[in-house]
Every structure is written in structure tokens, then in C-alpha cells.
N, C-alpha and C. Protein backbone atom coordinates (compact mmCIF):
# COMPACT_ATOMS: atom_id res chain seq x y z
N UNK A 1 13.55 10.30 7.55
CA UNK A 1 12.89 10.44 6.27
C UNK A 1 11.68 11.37 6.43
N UNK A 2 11.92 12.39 6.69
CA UNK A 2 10.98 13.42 6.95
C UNK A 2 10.38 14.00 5.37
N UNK A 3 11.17 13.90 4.43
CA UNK A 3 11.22 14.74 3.03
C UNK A 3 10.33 13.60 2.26
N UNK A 4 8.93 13.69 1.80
CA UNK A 4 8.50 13.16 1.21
C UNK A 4 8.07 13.65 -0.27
N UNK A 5 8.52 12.99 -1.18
CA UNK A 5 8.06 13.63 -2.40
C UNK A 5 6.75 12.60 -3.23
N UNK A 6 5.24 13.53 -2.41
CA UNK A 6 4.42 12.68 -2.98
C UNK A 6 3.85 13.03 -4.00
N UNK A 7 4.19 13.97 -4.81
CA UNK A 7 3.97 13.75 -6.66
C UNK A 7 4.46 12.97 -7.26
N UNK A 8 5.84 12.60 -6.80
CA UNK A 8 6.65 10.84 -7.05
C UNK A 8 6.36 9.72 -6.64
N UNK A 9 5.78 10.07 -5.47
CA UNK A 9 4.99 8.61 -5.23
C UNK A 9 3.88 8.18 -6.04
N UNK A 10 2.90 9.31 -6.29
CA UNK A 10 1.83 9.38 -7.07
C UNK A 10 2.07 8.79 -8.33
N UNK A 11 3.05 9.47 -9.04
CA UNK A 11 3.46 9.44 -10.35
C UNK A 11 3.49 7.90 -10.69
N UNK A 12 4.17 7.21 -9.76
CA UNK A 12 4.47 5.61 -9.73
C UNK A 12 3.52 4.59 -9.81
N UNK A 13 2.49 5.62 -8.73
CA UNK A 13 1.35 4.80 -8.90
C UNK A 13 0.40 4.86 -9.50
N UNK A 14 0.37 5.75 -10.28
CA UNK A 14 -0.51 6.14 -11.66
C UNK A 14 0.45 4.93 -12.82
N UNK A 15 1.62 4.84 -12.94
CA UNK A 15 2.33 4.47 -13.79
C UNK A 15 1.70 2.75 -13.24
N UNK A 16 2.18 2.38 -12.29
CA UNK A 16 1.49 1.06 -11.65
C UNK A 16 0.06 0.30 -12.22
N UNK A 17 -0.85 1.35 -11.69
CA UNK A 17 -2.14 1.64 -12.42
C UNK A 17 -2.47 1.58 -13.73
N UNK A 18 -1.49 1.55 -15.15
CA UNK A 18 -1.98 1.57 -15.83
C UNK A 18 -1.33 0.57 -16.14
N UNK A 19 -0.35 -0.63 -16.06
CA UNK A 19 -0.49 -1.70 -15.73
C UNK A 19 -1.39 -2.97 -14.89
N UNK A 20 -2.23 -2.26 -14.35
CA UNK A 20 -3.57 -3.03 -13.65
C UNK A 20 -4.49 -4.15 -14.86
N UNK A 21 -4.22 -4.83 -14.08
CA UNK A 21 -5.37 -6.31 -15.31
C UNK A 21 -6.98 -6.28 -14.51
N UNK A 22 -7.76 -5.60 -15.08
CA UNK A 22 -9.15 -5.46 -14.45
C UNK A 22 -10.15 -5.62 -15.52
N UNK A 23 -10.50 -6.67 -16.27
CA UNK A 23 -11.41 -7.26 -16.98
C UNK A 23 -12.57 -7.02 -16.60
N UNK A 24 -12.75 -7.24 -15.30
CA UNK A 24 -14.19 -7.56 -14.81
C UNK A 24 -14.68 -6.28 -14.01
N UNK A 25 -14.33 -5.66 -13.45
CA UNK A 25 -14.46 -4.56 -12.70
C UNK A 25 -13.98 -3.48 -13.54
N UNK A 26 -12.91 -3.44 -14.41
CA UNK A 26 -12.44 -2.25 -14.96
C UNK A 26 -12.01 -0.89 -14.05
N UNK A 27 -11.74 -1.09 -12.92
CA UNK A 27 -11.40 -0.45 -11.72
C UNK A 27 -9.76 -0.42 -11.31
N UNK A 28 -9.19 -0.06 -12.33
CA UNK A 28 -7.50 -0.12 -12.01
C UNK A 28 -7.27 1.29 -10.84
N UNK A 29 -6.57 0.03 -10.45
CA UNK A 29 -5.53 0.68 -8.93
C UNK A 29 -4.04 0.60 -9.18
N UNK A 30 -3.52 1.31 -8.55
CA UNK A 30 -1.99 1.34 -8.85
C UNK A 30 -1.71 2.14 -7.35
N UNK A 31 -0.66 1.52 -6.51
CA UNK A 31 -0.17 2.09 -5.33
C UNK A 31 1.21 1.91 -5.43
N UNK A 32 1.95 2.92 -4.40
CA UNK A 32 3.20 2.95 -4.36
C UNK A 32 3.79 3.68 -2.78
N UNK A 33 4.76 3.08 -2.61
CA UNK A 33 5.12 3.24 -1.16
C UNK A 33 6.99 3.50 -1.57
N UNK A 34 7.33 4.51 -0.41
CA UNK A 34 8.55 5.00 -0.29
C UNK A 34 9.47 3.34 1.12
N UNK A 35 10.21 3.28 1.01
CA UNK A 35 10.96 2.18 1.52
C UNK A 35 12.05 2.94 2.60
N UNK A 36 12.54 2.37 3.59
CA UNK A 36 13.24 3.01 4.96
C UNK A 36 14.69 3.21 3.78
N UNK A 37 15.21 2.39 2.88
CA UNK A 37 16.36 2.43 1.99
C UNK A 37 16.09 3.54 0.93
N UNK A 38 14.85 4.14 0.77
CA UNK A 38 15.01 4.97 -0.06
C UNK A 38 14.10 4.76 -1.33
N UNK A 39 14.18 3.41 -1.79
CA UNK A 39 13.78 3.37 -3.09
C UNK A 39 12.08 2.96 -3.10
N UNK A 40 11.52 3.12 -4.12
CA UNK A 40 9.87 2.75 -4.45
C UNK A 40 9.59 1.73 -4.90
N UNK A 41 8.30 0.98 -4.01
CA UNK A 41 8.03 -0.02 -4.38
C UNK A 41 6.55 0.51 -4.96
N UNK A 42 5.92 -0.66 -6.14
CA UNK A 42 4.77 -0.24 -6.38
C UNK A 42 4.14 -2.06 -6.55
N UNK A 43 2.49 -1.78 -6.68
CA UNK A 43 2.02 -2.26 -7.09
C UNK A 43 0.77 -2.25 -8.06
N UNK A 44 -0.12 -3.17 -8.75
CA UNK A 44 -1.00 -3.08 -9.20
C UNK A 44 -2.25 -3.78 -8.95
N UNK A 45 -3.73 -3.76 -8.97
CA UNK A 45 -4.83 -4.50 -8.71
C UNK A 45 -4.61 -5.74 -10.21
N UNK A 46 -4.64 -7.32 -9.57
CA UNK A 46 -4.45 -8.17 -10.67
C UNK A 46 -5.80 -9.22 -10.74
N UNK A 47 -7.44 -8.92 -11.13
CA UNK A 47 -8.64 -9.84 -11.10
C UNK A 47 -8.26 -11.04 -11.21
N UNK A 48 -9.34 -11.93 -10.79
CA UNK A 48 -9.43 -13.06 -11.54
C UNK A 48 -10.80 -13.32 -11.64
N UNK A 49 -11.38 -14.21 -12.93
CA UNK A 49 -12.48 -14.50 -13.28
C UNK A 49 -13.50 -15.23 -12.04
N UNK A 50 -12.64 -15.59 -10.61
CA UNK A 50 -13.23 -16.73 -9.52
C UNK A 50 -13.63 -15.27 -8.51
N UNK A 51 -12.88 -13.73 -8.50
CA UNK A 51 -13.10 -13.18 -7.85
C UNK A 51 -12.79 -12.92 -6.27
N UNK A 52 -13.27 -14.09 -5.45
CA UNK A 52 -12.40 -14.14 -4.06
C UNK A 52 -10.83 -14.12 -4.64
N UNK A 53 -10.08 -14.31 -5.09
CA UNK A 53 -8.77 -14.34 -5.32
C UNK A 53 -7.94 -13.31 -5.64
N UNK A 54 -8.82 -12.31 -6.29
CA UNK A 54 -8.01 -10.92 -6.86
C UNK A 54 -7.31 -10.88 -5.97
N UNK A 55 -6.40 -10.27 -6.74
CA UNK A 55 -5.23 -8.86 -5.82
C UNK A 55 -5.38 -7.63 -5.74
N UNK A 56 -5.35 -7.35 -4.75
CA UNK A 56 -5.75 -5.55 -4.35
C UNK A 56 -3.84 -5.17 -4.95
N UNK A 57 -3.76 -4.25 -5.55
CA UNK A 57 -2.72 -3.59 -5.33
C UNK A 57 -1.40 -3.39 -5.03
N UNK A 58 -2.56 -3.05 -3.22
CA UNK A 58 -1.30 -3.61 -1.75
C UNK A 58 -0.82 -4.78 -1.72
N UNK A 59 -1.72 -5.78 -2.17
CA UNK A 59 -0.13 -7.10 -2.19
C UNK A 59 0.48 -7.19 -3.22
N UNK A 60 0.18 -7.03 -4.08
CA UNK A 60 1.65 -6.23 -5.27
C UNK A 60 2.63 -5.71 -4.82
N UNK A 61 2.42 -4.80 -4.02
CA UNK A 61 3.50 -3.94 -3.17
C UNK A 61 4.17 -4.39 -2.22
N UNK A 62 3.48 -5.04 -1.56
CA UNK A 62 4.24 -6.04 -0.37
C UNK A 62 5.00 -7.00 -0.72
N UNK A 63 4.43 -7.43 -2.28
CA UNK A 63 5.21 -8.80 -2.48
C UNK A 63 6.70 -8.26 -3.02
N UNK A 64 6.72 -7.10 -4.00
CA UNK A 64 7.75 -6.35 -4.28
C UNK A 64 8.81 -5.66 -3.47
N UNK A 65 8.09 -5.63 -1.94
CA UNK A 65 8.47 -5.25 -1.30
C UNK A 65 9.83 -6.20 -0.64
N UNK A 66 8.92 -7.24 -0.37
CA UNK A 66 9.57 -8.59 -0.21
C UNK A 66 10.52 -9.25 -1.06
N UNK A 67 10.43 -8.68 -2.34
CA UNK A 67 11.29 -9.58 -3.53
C UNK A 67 11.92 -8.91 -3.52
N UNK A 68 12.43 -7.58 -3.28
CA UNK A 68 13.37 -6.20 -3.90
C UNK A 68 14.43 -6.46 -2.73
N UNK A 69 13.61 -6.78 -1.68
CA UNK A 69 14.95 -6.84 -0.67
C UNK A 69 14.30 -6.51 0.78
N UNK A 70 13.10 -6.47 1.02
CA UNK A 70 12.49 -6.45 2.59
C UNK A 70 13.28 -4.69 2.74
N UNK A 71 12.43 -4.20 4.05
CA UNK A 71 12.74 -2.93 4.54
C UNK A 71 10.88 -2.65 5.31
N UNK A 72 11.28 -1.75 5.24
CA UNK A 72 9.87 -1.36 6.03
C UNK A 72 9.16 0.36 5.03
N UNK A 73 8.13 -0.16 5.34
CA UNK A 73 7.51 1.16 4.33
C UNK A 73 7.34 2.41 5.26
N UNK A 74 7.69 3.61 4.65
CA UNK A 74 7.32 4.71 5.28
C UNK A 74 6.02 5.86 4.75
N UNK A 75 5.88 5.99 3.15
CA UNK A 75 4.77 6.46 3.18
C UNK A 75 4.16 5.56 1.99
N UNK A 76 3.26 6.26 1.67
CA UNK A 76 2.36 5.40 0.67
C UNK A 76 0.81 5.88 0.37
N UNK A 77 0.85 5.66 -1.14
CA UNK A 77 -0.15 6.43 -1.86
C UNK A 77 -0.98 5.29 -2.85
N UNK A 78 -2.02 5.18 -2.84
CA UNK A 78 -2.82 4.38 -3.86
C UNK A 78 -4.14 5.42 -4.47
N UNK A 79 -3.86 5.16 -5.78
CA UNK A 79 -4.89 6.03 -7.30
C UNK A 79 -5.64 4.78 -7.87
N UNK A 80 -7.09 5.42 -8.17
CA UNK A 80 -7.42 4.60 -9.05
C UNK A 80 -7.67 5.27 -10.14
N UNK A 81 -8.19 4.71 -11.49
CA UNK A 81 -7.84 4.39 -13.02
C UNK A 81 -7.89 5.79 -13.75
N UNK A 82 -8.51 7.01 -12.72
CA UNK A 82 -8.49 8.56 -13.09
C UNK A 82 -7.44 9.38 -12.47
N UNK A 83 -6.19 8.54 -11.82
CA UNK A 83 -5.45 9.01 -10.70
C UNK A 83 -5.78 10.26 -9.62
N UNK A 84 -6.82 9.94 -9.00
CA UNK A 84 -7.22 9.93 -7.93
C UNK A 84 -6.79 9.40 -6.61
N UNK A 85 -6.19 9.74 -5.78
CA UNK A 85 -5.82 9.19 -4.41
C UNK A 85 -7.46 8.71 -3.79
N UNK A 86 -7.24 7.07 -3.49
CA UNK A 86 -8.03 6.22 -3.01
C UNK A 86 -7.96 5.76 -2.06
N UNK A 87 -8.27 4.86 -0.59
CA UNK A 87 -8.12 4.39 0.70
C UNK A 87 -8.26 3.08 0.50
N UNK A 88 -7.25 2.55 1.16
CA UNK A 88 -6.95 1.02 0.82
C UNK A 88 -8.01 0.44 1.54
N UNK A 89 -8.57 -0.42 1.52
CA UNK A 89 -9.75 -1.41 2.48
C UNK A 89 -8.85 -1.64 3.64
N UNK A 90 -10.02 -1.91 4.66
CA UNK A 90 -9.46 -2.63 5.69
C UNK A 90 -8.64 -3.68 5.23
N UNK A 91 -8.79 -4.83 4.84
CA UNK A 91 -7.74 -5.71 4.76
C UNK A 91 -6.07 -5.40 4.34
N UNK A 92 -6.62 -4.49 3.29
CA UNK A 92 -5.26 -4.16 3.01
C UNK A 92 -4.49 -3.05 4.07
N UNK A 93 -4.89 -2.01 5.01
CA UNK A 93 -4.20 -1.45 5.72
C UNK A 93 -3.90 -2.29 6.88
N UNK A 94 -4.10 -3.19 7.14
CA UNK A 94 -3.91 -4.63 7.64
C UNK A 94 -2.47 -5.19 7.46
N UNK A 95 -2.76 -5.47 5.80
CA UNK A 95 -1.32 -5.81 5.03
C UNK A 95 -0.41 -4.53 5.36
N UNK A 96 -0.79 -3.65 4.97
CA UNK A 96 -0.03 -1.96 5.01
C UNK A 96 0.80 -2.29 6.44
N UNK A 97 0.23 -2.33 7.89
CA UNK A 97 0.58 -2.20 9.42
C UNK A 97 1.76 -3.24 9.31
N UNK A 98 1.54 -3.99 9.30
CA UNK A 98 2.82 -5.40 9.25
C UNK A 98 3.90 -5.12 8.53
N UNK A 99 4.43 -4.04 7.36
CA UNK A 99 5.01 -3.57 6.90
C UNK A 99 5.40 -2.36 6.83
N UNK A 100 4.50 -1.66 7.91
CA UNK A 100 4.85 -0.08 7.89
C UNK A 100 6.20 0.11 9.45
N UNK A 101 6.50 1.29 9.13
CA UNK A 101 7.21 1.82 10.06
C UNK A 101 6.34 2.12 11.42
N UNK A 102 6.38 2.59 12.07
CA UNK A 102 5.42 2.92 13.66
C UNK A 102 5.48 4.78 12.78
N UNK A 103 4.26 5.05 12.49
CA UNK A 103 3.74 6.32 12.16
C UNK A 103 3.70 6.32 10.59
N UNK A 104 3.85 5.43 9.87
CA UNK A 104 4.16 5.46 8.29
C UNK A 104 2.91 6.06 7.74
N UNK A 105 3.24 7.41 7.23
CA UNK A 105 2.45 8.27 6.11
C UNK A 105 1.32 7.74 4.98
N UNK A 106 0.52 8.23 5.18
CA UNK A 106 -0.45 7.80 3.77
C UNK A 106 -1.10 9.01 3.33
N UNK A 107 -1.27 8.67 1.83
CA UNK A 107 -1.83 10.20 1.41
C UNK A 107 -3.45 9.45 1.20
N UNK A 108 -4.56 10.44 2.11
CA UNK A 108 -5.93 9.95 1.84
C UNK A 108 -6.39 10.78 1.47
N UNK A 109 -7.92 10.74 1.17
CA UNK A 109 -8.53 11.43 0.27
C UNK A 109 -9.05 12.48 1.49
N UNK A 110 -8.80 12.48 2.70
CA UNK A 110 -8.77 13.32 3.87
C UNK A 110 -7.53 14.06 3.99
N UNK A 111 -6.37 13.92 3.27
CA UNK A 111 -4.98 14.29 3.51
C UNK A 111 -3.93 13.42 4.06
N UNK A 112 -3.04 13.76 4.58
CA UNK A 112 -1.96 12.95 5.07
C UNK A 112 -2.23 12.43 6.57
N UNK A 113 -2.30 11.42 6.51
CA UNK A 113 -2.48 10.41 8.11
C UNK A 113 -1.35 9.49 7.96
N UNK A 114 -1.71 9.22 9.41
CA UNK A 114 -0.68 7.98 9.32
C UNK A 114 -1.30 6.90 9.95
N UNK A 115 -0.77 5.76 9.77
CA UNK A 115 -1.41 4.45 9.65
C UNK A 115 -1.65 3.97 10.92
N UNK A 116 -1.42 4.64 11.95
CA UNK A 116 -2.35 4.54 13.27
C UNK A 116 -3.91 5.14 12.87
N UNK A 117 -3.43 6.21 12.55
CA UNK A 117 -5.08 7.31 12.28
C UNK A 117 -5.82 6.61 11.79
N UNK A 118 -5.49 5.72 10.33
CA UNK A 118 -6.47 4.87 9.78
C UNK A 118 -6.47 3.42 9.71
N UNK A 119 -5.61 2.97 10.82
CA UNK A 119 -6.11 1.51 11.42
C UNK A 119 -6.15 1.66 12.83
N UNK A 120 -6.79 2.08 13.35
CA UNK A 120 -6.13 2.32 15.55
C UNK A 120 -6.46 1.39 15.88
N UNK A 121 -5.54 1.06 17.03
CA UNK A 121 -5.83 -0.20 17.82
C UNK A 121 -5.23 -1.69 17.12
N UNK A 122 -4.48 -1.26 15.90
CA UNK A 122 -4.14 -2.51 15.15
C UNK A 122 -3.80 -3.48 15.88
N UNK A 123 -3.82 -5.01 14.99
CA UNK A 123 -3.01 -6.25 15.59
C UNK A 123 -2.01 -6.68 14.44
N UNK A 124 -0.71 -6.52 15.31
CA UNK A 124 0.46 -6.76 14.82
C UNK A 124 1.49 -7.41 15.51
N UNK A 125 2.45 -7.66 14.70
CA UNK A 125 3.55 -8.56 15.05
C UNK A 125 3.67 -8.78 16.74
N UNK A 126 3.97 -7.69 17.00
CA UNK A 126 4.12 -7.20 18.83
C UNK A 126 3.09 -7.97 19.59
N UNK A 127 2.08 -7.93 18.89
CA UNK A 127 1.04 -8.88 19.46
C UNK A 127 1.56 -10.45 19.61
N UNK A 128 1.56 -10.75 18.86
CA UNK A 128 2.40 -12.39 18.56
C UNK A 128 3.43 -12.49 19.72
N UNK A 129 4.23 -11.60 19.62
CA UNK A 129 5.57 -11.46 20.31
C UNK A 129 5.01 -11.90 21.70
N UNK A 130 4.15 -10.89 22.13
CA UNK A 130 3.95 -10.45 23.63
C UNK A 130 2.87 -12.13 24.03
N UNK A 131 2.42 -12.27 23.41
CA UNK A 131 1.85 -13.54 23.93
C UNK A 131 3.01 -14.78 23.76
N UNK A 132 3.68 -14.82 23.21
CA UNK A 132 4.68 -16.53 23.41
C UNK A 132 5.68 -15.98 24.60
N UNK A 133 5.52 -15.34 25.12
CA UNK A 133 6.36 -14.68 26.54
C UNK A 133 5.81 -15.14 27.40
């Protein structure tokens, strides 16, 4: 999957984005990620009035990811409410690693990295693995 078409990814996640429920912040996000099968998953930022609880986006996407049929993500783009390409928080490139491919694409507001570049040193699955051995 070398051929990435990220005006389509974008597009999705602008479209995502304007589905965003942001009452309180008024800060809509909308992200979207290409899948090892081909097809796009997206998500949206969903508040809540308690705050610790919101949803970033990225677990929109993961959970869709998960409901559509599991696969592994290869690239992935998140806009906020001016569609602007935005950088997911730490936590969420966190969520992002556990679901990405080993090198999976992101479009940042630096250009295209990949999700080593902007998490290094991650802890993931492999980790788990290598310790019950």
C-alpha cells in the first residue's frame, strides 16, 4: 500500500468533523485512517459535560475500526473544525501504535511521518508478548 490518496483521507475527515458534538470547547475534530483491506475508517471528537470522559476522535476510529471488521491502519490524517491537519495527543498516538502497521503514515502539520517518528520508543503489544515468555 504504497499509493496513498491523502485528499481522500482528508476529505473524510473533514466530512467526520462536521459531525463532531463539541458544545463546550467548540473544537471539532474529525480523523480518518486508510485500513491494510483498503477501506476508510473515520472518526469524530464526542464532549461530555463531566469532561475527563470526552472522546478524542481517535477512539472513534479505533472503535470503527474494530466494529467494521479489525485490520490494521496504515495511514491517517486528523483536521480540526477549519480543516486543517492537526497532531493527535500523546494519548491518542498511543491508541494510533496498537493499531498501526510497523511504519503507518500520518499526515502532520510537519508533513508526512510515520508513527515511529512521532511516538519513538513506543510500548506495545510486543512488549506484553516478550515479558509472559
Amino acid at each position: 500500500m504504497t499509493d496513498i490518496d491523502w485528499d481522500e483521507l482528508r476529505a473524510a475527515a473533514t466530512d467526520a468533523m462536521r459531525r463532531a458534538y463539541a458544545p463546550y470547547s467548540r473544537y471539532k475534530v474529525g480523523a480518518a485512517a486508510l485500513v491494510t483491506d483498503g477501506r476508510i475508517v473515520t472518526g469524530c471528537n464526542v464532549e461530555n459535560a463531566s469532561y475527563g470522559i470526552t472522546l478524542c476522535a481517535e477512539c472513534g476510529l479505533v472503535s470503527e475500526l474494530a466494529n467494521s471488521g479489525g485490520g490494521s491502519l496504515v495511514a491517517f490524517v486528523c483536521v480540526n473544525g477549519h480543516g486543517d491537519t492537526i497532531m493527535p495527543c500523546g494519548r491518542c498516538r498511543q491508541l494510533l501504535f496498537e493499531f498501526a502497521i510497523p511504519g503507518m503514515l500520518l499526515e502532520t502539520v510537519s508533513g508526512i511521518r510515520t508513527i515511529d517518528e512521532v511516538l519513538p520508543d513506543a510500548f506495545g503489544p510486543r512488549d506484553l508478548e516478550e515479558a509472559t515468555r
